[in-house]
Protein backbone atom coordinates (compact mmCIF):
# COMPACT_ATOMS: atom_id res chain seq x y z
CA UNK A 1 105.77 99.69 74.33
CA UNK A 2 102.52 97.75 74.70
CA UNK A 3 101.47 94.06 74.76
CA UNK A 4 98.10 92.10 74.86
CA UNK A 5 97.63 89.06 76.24
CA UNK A 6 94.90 86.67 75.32
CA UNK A 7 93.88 83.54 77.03
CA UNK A 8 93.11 80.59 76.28
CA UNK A 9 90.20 81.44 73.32
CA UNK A 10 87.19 80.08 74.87
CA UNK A 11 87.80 82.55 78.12
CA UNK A 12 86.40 85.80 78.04
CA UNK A 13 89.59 87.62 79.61
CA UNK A 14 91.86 90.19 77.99
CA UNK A 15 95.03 91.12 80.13
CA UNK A 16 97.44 93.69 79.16
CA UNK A 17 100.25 96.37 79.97
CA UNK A 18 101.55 99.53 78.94
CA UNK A 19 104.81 101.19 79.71
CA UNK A 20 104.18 104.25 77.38
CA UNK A 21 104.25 107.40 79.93
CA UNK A 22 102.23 109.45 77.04
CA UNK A 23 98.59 109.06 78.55
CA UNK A 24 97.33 109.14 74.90
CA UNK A 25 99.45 106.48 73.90
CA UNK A 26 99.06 104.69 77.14
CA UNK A 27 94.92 104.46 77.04
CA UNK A 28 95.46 103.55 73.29
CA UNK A 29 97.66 100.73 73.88
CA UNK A 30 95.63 99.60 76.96
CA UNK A 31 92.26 99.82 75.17
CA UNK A 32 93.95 97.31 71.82
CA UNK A 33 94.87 94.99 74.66
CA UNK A 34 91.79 94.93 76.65
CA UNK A 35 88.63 95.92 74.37
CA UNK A 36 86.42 92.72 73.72
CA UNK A 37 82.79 92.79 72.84
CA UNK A 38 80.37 92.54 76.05
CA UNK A 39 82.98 93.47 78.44
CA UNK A 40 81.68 94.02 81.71
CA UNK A 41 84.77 95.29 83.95
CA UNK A 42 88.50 96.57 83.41
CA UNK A 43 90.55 96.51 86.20
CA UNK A 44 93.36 98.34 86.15
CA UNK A 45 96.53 98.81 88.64
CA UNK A 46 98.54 101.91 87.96
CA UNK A 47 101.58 103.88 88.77
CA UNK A 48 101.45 106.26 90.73
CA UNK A 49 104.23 108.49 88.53
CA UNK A 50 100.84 108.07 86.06
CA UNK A 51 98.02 108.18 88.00
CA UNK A 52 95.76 111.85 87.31
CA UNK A 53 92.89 112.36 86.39
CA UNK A 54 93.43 112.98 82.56
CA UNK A 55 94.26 109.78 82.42
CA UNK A 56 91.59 108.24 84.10
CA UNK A 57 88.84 110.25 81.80
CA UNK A 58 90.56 109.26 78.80
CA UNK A 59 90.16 106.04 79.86
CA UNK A 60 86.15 106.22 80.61
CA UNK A 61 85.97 107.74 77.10
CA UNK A 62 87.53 104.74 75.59
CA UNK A 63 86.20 102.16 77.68
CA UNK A 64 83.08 103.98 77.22
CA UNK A 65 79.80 101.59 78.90
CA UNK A 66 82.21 99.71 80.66
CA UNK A 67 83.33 100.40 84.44
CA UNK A 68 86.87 100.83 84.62
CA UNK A 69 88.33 101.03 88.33
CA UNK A 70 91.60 99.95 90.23
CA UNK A 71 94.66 101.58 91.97
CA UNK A 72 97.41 102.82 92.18
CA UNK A 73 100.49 100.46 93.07
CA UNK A 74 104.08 100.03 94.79
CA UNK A 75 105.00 98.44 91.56
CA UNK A 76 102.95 96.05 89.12
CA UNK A 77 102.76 92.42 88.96
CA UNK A 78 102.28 92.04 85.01
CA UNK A 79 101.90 89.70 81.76
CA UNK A 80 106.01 90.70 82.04
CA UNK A 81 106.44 90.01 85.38
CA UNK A 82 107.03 92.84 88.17
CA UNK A 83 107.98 96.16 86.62
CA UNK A 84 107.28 99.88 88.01
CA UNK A 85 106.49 102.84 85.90
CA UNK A 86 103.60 100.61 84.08
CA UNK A 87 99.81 100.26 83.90
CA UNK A 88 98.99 96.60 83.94
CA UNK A 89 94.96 95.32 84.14
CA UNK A 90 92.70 92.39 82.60
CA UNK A 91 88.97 92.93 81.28
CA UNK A 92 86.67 90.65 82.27
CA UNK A 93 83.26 90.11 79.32
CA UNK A 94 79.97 88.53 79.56
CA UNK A 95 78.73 85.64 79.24
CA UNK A 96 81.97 84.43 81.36
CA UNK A 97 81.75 86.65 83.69
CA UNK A 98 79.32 89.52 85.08
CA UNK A 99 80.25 92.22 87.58
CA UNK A 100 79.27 95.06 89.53
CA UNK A 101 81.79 97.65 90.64
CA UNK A 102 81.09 100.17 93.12
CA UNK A 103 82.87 103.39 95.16
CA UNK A 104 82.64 103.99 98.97
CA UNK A 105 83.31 108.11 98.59
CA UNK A 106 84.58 108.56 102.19
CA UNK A 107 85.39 105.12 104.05
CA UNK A 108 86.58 107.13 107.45
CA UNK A 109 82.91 107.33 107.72
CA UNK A 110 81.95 103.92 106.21
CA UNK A 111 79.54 102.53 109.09
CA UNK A 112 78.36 98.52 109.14
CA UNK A 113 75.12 100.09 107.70
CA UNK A 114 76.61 101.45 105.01
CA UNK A 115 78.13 97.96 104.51
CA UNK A 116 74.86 96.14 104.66
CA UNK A 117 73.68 98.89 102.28
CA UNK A 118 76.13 98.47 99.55
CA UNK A 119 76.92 94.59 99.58
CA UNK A 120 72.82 94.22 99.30
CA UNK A 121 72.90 96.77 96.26
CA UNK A 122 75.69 95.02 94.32
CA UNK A 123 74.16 91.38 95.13
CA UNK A 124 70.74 93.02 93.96
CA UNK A 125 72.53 93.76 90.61
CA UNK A 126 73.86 90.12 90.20
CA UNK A 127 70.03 89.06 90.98
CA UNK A 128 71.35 87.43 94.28
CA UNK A 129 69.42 87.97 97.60
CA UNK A 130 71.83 88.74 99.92
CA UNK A 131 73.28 86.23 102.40
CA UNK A 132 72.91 85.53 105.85
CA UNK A 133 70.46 84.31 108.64
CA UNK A 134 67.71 86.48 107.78
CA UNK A 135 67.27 85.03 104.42
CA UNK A 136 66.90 81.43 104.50
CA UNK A 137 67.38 79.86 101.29
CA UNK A 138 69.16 82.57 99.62
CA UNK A 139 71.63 80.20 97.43
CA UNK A 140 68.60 78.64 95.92
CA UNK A 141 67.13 82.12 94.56
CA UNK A 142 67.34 82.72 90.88
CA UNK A 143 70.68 83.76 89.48
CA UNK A 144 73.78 83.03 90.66
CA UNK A 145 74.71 81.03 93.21
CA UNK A 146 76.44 82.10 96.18
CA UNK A 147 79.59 79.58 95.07
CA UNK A 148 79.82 81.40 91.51
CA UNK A 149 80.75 85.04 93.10
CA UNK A 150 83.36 86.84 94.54
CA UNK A 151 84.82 89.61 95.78
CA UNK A 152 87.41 92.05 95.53
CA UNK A 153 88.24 95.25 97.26
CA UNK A 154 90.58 97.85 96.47
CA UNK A 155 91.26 100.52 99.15
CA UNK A 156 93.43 103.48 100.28
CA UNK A 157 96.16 102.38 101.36
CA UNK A 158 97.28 105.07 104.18
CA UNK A 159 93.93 106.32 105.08
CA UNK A 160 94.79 103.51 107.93
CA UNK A 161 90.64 102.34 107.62
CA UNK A 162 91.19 98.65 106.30
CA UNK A 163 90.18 97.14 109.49
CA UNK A 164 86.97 98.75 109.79
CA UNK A 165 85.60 98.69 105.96
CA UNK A 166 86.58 95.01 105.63
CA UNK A 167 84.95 94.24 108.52
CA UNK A 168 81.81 95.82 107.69
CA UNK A 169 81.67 94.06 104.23
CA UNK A 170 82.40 90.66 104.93
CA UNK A 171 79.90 90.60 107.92
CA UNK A 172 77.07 90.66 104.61
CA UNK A 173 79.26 88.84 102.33
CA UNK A 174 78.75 85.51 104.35
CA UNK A 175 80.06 82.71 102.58
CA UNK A 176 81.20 84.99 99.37
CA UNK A 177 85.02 85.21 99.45
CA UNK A 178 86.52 88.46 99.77
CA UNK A 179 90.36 89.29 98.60
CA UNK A 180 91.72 92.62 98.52
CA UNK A 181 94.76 95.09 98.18
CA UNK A 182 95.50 98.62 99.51
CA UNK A 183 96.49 100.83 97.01
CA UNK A 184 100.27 101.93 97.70
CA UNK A 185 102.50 104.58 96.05
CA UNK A 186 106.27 103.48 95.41
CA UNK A 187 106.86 103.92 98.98
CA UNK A 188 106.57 107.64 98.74
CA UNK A 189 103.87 107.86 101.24
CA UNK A 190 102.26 111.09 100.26
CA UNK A 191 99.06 109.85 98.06
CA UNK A 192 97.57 106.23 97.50
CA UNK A 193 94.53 106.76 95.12
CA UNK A 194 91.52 104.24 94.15
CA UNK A 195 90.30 104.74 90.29
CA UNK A 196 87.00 104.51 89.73
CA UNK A 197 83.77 106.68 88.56
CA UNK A 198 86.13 108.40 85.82
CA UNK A 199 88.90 109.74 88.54
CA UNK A 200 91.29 108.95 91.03
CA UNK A 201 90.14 109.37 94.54
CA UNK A 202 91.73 109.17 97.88
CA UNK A 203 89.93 108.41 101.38
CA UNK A 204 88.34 105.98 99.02
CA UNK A 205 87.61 102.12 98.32
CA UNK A 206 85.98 100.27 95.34
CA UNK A 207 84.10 97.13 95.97
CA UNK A 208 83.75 94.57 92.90
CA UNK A 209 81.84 91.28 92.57
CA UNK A 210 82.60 88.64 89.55
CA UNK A 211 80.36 86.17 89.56
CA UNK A 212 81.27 83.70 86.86
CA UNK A 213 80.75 79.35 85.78
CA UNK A 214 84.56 79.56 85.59
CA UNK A 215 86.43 77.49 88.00
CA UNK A 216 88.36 79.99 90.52
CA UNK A 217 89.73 79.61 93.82
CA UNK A 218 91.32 82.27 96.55
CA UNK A 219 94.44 82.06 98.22
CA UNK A 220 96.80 83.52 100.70
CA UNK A 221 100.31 82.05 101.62
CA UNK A 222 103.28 84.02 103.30
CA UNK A 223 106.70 81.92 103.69
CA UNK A 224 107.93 83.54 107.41
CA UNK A 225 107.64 81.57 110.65
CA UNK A 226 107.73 82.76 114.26
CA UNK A 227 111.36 82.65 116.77
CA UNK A 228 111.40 83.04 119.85
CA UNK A 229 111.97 87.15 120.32
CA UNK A 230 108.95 88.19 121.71
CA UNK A 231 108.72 92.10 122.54
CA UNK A 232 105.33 93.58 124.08
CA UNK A 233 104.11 96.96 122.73
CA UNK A 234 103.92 99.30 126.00
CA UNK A 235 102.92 102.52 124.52
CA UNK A 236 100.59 102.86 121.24
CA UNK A 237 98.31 105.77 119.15
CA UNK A 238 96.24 103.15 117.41
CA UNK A 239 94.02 105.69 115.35
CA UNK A 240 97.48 106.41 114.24
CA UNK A 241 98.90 103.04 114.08
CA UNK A 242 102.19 104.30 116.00
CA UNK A 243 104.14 102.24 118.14
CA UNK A 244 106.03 104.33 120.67
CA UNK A 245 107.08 101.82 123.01
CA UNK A 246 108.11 98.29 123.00
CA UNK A 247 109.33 96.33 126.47
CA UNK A 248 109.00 99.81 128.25
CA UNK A 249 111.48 101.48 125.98
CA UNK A 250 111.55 103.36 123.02
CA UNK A 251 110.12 101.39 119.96
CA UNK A 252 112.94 101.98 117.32
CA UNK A 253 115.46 101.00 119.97
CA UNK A 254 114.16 98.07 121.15
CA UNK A 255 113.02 96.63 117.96
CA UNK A 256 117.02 96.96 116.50
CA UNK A 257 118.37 95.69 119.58
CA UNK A 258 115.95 92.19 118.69
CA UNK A 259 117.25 92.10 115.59
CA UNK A 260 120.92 93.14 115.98
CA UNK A 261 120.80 95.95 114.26
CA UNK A 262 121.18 99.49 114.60
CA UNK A 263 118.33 102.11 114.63
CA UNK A 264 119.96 103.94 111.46
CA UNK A 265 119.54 100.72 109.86
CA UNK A 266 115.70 100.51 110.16
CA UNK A 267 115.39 100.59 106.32
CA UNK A 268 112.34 99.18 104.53
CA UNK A 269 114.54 95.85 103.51
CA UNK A 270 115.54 95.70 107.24
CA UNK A 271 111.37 95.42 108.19
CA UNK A 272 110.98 93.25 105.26
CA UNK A 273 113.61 91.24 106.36
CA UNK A 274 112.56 91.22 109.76
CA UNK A 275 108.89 91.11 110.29
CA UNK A 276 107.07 90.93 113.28
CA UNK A 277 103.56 88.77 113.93
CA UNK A 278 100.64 88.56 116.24
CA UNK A 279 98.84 84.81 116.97
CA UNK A 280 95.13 84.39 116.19
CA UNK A 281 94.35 81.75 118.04
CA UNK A 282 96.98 78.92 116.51
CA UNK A 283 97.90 81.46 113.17
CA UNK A 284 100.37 84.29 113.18
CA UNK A 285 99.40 87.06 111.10
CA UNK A 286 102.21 89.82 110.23
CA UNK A 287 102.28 93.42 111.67
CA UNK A 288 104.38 94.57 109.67
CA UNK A 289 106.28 97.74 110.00
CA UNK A 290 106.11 100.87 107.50
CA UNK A 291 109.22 103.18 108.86
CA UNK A 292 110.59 104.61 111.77
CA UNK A 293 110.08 108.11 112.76
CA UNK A 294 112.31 110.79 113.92
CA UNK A 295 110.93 110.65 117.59
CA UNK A 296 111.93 107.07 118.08
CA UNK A 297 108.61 105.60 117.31
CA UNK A 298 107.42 102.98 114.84
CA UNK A 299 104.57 103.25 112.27
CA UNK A 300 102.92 100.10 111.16
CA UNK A 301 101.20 99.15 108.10
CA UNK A 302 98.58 97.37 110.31
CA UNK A 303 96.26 98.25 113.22
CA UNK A 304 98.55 97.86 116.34
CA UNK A 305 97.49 98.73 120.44
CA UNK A 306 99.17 98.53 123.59
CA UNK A 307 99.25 95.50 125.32
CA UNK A 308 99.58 93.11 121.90
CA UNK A 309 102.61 90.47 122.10
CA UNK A 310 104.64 90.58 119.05
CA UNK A 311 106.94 87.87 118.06
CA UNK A 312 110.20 88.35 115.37
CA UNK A 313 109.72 86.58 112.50
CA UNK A 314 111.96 84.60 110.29
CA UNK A 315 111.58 84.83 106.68
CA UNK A 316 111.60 81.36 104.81
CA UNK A 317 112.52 80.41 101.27
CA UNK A 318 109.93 82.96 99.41
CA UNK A 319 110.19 81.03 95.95
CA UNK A 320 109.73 77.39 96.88
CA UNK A 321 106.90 78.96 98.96
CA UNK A 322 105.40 80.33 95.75
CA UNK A 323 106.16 76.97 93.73
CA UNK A 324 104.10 75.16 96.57
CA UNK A 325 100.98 77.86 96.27
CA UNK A 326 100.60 77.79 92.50
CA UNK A 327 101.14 73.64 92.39
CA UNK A 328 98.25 73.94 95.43
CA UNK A 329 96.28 76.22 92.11
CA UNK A 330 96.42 74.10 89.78
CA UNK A 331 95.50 71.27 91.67
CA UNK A 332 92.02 73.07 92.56
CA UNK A 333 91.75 74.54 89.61
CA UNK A 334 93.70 73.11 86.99
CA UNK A 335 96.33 75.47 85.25
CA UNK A 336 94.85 78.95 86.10
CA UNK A 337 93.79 81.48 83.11
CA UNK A 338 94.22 84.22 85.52
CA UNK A 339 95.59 85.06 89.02
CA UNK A 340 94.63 88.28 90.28
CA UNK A 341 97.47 89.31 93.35
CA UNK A 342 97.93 91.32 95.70
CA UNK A 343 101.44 91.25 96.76
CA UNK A 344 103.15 92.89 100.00
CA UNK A 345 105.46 95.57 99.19
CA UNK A 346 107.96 94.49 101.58
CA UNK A 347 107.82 91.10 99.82
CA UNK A 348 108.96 92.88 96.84
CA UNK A 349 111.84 94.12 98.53
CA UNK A 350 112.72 90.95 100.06
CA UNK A 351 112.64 89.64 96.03
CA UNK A 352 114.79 92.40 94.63
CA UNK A 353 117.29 92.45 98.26
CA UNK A 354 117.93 88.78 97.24
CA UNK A 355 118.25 89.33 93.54
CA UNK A 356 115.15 86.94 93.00
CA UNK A 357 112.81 89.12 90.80
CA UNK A 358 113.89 87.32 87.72
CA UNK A 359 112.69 83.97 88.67
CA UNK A 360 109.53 85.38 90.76
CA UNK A 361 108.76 87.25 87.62
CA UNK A 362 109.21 83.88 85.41
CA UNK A 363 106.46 82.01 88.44
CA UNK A 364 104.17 85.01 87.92
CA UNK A 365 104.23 85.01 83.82
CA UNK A 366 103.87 80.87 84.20
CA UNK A 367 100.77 81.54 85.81
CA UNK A 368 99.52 84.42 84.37
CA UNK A 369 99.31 86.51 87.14
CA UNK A 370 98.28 90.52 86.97
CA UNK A 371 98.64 92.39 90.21
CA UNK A 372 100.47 94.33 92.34
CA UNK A 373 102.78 95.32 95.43
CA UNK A 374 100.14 96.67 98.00
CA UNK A 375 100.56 98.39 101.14
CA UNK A 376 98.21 95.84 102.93
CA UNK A 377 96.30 92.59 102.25
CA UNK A 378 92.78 92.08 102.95
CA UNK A 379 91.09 88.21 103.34
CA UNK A 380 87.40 87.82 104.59
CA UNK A 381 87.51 89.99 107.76
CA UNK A 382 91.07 90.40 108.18
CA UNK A 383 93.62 93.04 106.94
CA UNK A 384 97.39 91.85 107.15
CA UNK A 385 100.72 92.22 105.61
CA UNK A 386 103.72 90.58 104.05
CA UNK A 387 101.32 87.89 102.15
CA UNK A 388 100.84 86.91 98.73
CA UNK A 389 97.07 86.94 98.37
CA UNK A 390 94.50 86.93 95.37
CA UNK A 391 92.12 84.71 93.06
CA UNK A 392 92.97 82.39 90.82
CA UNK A 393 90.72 81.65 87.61
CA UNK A 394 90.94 78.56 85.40
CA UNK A 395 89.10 77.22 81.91
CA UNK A 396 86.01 75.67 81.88
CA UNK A 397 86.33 72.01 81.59
């Protein structure tokens, strides 16, 4: 069961899902949805229960001449609303919007030259100069300007290398706006893969730039704020990002005793439920927990070391929270054509614990939102968890 989703007509965007679990009727049904003349990009967010690489070269084949790249997902964020089992995407076509996708092979090794290598390829391909104090005058060069592009990433999701490969790519980025998701797998934690140059890779990324005359905007909002529980992590493998002590004792323990719980009940809804922040200066930015191991220990979706002050957060009302971000949208923008998210997995859980994924769906289809439920968030230089994050794109006036 398939259905296609066109925009408003004067918008060069196709969006689309698939729930067929045949990968030849799945890439047929994807490819009546999304095929448009002068396409330049389909992204794509996938299933893992569907994500090999027959499926993936079926889909070059078809979208043949056009990059097609993406993840896979903790669940998709559709034309439908959330659903799990699916392959959702959009296409983006020319002369709306031009792109330039491209794979980092290995990011455990991705250096800041590599960075500075790749941004200054893909900005060469938009016919941009790339940003940044060496270059004065850069927004003035022909093509497009700097205020016209953005940027997306789409990473592994527990190769545990956010940190370092957004870092690297938003130091030459400058003022270009990066968003970004890490690729999950329905909480299985075995395999999170990245799709792009006809496969599915892990230990991988994909960077892509749009740069388009379109209105668009980015955003981030989460709907938690910080109480007074403060616990101080005492013990710590960072390259692991493995908490094994918190106030001096063991981290599972002293985490449930904050929260009044018991260690057997460190579930996933208990750490959505219960998420923990850092301050940034005068932000908090979530930490948020993954599971709890055997030995007592905690592993975290984010980078974590010793000597960081956590604080217990309190979750807030997720779907006024949401109502506030897209009004904030359409303000900018006016009513958005399409919202690309990239949506926490554990605020999923927090949505279907509370038996509110029929109205968060109904906010997502309102404002034609394609996604997914990620294992991380990226923004600029920062990697985080439990937000709602993304672009928004609206009609020309």
């Amino acid at each position: 069961m398939t259905a296609s989703f066109a925009p408003h007509p004067a918008t060069k965007l196709r969006r689309a899902v698939t729930e067929a679990a045949d990968t030849g009727q799945a890439v047929t049904e994807l490819h009546a949805g999304l095929n448009q003349d002068d396409a330049s990009l389909v992204l794509l967010f996938v299933s893992p229960r569907l994500a090999f690489d027959p499926l993936a070269g079926e889909l070059a084949m078809r979208f043949a001449g056009t990059p097609v790249v993406g993840c896979t997902t903790a669940g998709e964020i559709t034309p439908r609303g959330y659903l799990r089992g699916s392959i959702t995407g959009v296409s983006f076509a020319a002369p709306d919007f031009r792109t330039v996708a491209r794979r980092i092979p290995d990011i455990r090794s991705f250096s800041v030259a590599d960075g500075r290598s790749l941004v200054r390829d893909c900005l060469r391909q938009l016919n941009l100069n790339a940003p940044g104090r060496d270059t004065p005058g850069w927004r003035d060069t022909p093509g497009w300007p700097a205020g016209q592009v953005f940027a997306m990433l789409f990473i592994d999701g527990l190769a545990a290398c956010e940190e370092s490969v957004v870092s690297a790519i938003h130091r030459e980025l400058d003022v270009i706006p990066l968003v970004g998701g890490s690729a999950g797998d329905d909480l299985d934690f075995r395999a999170t893969k990245i799709l792009a140059d006809g496969g599915f890779h892990r230990d991988s990324a994909v960077l892509v730039l749009v740069a388009t005359d379109l209105p668009f905007c980015r955003f981030k909002t989460d709907h938690f704020t910080s109480s007074h529980s403060k616990m101080v992590v005492t013990g710590a493998d960072p390259a692991q990002r493995v908490v094994t002590e918190i106030n001096a004792e063991p981290a599972a323990e002293e985490y449930a005793r904050l929260i009044g719980r018991s260690v057997d009940e460190l579930t996933p809804e208990t750490f959505a439920a219960y998420p923990v922040v850092v301050r940034v200066g005068d932000t908090p930015y979530a930490r948020s927990i993954q599971k709890a191991n055997a030995d007592g220990s905690l592993t975290f979706y984010c980078a974590i070391d010793q000597g960081i002050v956590l604080t217990v957060a309190r979750d807030l009302d997720i779907v006024a929270d949401l109502r506030r971000l897209f009004g904030d949208i359409r303000d900018r923008i006016g009513p958005p054509e399409l919202v690309v998210g990239y949506d926490c997995i554990l605020r999923g859980l927090e949505v279907r614990q509370k038996g509110l994924e029929q109205e968060v769906s109904r906010l997502m289809i309102e404002n034609n939102v394609v996604g997914f439920s990620t294992y991380g968030e990226q923004y600029d230089a920062m990697h985080f968890n439990q937000t709602f994050t993304g672009v928004a794109i609206g009609r020309r006036a």
